[in-house]
N, C-alpha and C. Protein backbone atom coordinates (compact mmCIF):
# COMPACT_ATOMS: atom_id res chain seq x y z
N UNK A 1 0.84 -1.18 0.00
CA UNK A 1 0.00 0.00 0.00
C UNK A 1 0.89 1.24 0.00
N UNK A 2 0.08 2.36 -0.74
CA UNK A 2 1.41 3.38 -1.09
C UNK A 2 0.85 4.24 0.07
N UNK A 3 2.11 5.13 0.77
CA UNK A 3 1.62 5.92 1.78
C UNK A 3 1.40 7.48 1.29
N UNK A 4 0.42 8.05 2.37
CA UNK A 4 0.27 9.09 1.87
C UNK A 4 1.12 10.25 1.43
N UNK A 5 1.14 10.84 0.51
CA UNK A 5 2.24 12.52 0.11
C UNK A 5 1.85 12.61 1.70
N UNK A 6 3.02 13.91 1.88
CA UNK A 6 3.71 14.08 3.48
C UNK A 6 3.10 15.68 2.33
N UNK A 7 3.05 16.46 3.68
CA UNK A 7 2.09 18.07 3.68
C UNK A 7 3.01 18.77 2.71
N UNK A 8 2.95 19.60 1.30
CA UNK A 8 3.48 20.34 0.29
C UNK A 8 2.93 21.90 0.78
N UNK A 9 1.66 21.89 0.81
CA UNK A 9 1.33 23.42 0.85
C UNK A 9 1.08 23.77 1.80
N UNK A 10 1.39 24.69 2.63
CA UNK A 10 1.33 25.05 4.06
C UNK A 10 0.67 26.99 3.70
N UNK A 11 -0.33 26.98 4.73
CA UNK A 11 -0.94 28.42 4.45
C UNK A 11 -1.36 28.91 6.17
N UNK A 12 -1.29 30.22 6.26
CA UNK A 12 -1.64 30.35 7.26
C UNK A 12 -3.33 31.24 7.60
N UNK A 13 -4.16 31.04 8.37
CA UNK A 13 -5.28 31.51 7.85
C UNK A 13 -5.72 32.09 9.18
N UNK A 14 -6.22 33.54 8.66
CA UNK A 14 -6.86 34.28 10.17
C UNK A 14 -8.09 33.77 9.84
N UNK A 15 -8.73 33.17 11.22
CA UNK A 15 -10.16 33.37 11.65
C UNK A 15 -10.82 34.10 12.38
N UNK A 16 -11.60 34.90 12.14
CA UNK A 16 -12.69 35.19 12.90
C UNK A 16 -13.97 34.52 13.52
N UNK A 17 -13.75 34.52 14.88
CA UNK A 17 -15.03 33.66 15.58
C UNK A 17 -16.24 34.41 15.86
N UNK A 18 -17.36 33.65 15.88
CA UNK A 18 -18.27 34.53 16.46
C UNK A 18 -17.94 34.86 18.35
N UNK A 19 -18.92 36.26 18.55
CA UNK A 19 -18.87 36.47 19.64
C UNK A 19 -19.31 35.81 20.99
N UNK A 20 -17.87 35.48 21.64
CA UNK A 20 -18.61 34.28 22.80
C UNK A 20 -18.15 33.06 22.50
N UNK A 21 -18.15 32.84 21.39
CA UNK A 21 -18.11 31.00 20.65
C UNK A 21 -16.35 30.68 19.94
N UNK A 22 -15.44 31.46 20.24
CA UNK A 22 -13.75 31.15 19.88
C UNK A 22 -13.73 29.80 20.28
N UNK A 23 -14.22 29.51 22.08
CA UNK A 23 -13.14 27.83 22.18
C UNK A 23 -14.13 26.95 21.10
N UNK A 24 -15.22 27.09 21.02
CA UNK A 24 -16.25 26.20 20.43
C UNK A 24 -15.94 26.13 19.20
N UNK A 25 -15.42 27.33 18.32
CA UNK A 25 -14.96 27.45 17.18
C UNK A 25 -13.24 26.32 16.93
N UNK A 26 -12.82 27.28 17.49
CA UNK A 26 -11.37 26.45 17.75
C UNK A 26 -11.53 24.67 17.88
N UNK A 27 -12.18 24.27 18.58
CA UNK A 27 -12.15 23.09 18.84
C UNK A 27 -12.44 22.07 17.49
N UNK A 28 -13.70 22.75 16.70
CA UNK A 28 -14.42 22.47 15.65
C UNK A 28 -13.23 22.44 14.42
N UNK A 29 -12.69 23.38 14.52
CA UNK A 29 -11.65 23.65 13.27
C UNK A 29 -10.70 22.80 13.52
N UNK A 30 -9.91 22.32 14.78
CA UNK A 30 -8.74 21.50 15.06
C UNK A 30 -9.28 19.90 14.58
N UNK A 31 -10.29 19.89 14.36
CA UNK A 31 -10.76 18.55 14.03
C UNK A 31 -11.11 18.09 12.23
N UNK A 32 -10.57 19.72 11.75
CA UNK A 32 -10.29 19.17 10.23
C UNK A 32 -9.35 18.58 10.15
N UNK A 33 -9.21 17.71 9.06
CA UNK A 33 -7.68 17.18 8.18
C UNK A 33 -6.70 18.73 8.57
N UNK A 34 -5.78 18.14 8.28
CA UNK A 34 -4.63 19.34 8.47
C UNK A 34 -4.53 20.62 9.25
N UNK A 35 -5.63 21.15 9.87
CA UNK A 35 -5.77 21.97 10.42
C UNK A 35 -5.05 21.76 12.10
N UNK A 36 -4.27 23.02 12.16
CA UNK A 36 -3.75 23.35 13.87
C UNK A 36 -3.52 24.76 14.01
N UNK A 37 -4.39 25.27 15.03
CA UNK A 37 -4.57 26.22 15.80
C UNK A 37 -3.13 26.81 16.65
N UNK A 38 -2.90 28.20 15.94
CA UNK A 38 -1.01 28.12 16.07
C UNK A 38 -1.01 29.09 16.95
N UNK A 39 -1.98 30.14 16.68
CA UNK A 39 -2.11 31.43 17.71
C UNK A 39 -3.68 31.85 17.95
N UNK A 40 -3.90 32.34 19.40
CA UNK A 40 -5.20 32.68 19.57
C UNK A 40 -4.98 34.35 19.83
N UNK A 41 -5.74 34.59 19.54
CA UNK A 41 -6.21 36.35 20.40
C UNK A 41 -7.45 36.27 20.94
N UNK A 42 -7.88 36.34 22.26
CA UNK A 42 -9.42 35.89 22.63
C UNK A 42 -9.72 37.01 22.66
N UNK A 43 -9.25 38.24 22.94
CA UNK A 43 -10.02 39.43 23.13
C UNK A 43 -10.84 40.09 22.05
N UNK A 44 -10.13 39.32 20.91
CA UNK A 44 -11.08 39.74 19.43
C UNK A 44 -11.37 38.67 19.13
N UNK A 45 -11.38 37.82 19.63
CA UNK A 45 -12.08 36.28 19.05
C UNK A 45 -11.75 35.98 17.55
N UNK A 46 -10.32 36.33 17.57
CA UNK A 46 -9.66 35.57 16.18
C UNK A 46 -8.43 34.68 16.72
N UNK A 47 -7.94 34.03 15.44
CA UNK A 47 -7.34 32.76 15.75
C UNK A 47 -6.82 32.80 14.10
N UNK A 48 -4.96 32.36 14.16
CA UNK A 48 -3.93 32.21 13.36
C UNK A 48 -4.07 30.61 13.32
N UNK A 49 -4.99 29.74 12.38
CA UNK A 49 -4.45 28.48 11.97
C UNK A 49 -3.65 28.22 11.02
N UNK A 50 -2.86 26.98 10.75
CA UNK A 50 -2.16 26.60 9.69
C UNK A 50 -3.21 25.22 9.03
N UNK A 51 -2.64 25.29 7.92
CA UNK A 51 -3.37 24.21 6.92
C UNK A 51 -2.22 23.46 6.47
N UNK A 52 -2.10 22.24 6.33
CA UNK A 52 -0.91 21.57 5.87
C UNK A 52 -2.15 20.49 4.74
N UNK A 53 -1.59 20.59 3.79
CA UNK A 53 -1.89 19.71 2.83
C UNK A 53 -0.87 19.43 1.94
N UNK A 54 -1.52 18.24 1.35
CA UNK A 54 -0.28 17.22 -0.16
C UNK A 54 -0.48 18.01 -1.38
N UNK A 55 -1.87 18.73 -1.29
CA UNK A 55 -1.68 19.42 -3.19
C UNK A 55 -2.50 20.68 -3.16
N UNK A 56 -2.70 20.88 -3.87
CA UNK A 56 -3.47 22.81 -4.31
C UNK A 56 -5.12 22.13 -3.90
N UNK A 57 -5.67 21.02 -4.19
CA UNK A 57 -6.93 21.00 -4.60
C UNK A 57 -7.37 20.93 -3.07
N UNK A 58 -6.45 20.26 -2.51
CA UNK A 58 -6.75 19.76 -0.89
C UNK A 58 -6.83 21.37 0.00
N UNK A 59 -5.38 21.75 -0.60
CA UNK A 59 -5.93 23.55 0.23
C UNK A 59 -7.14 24.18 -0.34
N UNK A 60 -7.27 23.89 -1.22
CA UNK A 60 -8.77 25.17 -1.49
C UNK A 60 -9.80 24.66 -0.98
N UNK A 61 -9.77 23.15 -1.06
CA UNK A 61 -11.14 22.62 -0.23
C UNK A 61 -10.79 22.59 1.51
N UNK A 62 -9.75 23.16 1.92
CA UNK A 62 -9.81 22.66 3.35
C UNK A 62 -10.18 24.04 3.93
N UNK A 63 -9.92 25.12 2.72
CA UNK A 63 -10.00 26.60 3.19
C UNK A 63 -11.41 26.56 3.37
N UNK A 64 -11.84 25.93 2.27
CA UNK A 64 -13.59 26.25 1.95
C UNK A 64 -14.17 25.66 3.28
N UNK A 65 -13.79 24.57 3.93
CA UNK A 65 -14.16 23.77 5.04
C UNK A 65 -14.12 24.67 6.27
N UNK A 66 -12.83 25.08 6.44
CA UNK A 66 -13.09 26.31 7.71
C UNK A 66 -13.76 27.38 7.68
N UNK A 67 -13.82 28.06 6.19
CA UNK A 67 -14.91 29.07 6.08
C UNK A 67 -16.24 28.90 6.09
N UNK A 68 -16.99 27.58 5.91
CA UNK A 68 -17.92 26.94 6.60
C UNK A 68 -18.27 26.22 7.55
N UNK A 69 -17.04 26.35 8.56
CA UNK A 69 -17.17 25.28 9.94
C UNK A 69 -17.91 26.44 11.15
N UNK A 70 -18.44 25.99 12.24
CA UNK A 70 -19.51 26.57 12.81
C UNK A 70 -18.82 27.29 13.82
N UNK A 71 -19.55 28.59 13.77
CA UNK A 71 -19.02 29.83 14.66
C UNK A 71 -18.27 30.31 14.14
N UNK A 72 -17.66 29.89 12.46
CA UNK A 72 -17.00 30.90 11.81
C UNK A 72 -17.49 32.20 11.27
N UNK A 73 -17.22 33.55 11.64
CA UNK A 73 -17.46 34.68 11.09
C UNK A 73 -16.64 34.61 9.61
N UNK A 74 -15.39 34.87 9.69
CA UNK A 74 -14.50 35.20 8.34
C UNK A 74 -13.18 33.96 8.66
N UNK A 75 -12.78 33.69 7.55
CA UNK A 75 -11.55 33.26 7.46
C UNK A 75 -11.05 33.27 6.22
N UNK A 76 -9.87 33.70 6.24
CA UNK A 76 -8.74 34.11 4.98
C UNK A 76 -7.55 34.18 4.99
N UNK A 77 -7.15 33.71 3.65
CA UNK A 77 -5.69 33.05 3.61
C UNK A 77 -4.88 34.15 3.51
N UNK A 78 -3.95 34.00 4.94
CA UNK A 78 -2.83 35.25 4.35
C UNK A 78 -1.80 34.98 3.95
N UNK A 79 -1.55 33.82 4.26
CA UNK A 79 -0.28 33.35 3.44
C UNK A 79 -0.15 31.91 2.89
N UNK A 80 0.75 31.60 1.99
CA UNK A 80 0.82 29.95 1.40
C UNK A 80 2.03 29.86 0.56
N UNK A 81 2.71 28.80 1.45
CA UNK A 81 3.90 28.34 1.11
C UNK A 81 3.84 26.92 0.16
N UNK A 82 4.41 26.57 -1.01
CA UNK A 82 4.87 25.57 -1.09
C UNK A 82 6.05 24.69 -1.59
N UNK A 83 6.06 23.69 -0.74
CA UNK A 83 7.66 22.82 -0.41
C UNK A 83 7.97 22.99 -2.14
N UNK A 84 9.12 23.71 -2.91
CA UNK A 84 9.82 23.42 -4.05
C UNK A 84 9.79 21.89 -4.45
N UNK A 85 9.77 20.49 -3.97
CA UNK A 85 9.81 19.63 -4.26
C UNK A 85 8.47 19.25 -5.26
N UNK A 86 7.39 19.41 -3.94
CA UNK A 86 5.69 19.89 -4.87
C UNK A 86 5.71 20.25 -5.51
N UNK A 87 6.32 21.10 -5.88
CA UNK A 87 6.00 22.22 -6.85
C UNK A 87 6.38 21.67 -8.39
N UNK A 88 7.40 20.80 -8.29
CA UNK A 88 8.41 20.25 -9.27
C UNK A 88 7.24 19.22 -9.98
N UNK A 89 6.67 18.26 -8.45
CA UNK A 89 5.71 17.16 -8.93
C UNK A 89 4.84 17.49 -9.60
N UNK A 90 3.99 19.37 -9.14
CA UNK A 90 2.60 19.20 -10.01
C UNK A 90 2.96 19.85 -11.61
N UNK A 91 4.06 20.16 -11.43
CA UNK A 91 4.47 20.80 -12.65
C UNK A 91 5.27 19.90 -13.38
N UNK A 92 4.54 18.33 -13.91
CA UNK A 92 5.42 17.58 -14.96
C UNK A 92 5.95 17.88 -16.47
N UNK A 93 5.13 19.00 -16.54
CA UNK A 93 5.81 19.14 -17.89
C UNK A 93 7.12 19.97 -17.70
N UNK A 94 7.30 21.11 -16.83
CA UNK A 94 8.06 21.49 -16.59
C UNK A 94 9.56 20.58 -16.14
N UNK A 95 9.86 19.99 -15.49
CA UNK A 95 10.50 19.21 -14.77
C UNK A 95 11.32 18.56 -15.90
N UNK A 96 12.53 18.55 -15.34
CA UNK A 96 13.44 17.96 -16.14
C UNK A 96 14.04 18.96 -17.78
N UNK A 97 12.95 19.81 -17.65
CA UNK A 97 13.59 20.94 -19.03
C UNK A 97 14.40 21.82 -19.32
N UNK A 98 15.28 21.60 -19.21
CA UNK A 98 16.17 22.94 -19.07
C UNK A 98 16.30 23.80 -20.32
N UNK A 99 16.49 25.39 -19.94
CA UNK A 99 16.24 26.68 -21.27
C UNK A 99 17.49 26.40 -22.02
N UNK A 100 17.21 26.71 -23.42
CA UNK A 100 18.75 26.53 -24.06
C UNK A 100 18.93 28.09 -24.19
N UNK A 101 20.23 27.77 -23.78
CA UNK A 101 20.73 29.39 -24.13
C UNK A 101 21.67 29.39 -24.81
N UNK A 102 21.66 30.52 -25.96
CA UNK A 102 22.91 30.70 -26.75
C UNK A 102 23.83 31.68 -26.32
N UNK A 103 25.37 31.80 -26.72
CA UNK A 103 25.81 32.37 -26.24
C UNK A 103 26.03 33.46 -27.50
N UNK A 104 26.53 34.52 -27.12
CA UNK A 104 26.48 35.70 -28.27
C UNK A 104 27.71 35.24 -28.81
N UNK A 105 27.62 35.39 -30.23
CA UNK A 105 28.88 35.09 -31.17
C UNK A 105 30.10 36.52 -31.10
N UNK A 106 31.15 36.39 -30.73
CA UNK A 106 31.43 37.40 -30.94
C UNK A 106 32.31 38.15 -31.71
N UNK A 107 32.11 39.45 -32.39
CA UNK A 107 32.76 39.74 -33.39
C UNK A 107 34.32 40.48 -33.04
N UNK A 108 34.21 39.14 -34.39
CA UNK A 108 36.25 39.69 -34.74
C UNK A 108 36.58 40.32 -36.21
């Protein structure tokens, strides 16, 4: 059995909780796939999670998942990293091509 891709795209995402409902929120969100709760602010009832996923399709659906998980007000991606290795895999045509370059002839 083949094991799963190990996490490529890593993003970090502010949430907004509703008022009153952060731990209830928090708790709900730590129980997606990839999702961990990295920083809280309770006094504004937002919260810095990370998303770790294997490919692009998995982050957009895991974003879409917290922006519909309960007691979410807002959540949005402020940042997204991914591992150069990934990047190589989803890009097969690319991979392995290298640019030809000429060099200037030069005059004598």
């Amino acid at each position: 059995m083949k094991s799963p891709p190990d996490p490529a795209h890593y993003s970090g995402i502010l949430v907004l909780a509703g008022e009153g409902h952060l731990e209830a929120c928090l708790s709900g969100l730590e129980r997606l796939p990839g999702v961990t709760v990295h920083f809280v602010y309770p006094e504004s009832s937002r919260a810095i999670v990370v998303l770790e996923t294997a490919t692009l399709a998995e982050q957009q659906e895991g974003l879409r998942a917290i922006q519909r998980a309960e007691h979410v007000i807002v959540a949005e991606m402020a940042y997204h990293r991914l591992d150069e290795q990934a990047q190589a895999d989803e890009q097969p045509a690319a991979r392995g091509r290298r640019l030809q370059t000429t060099q200037p002839r030069s005059s004598q």
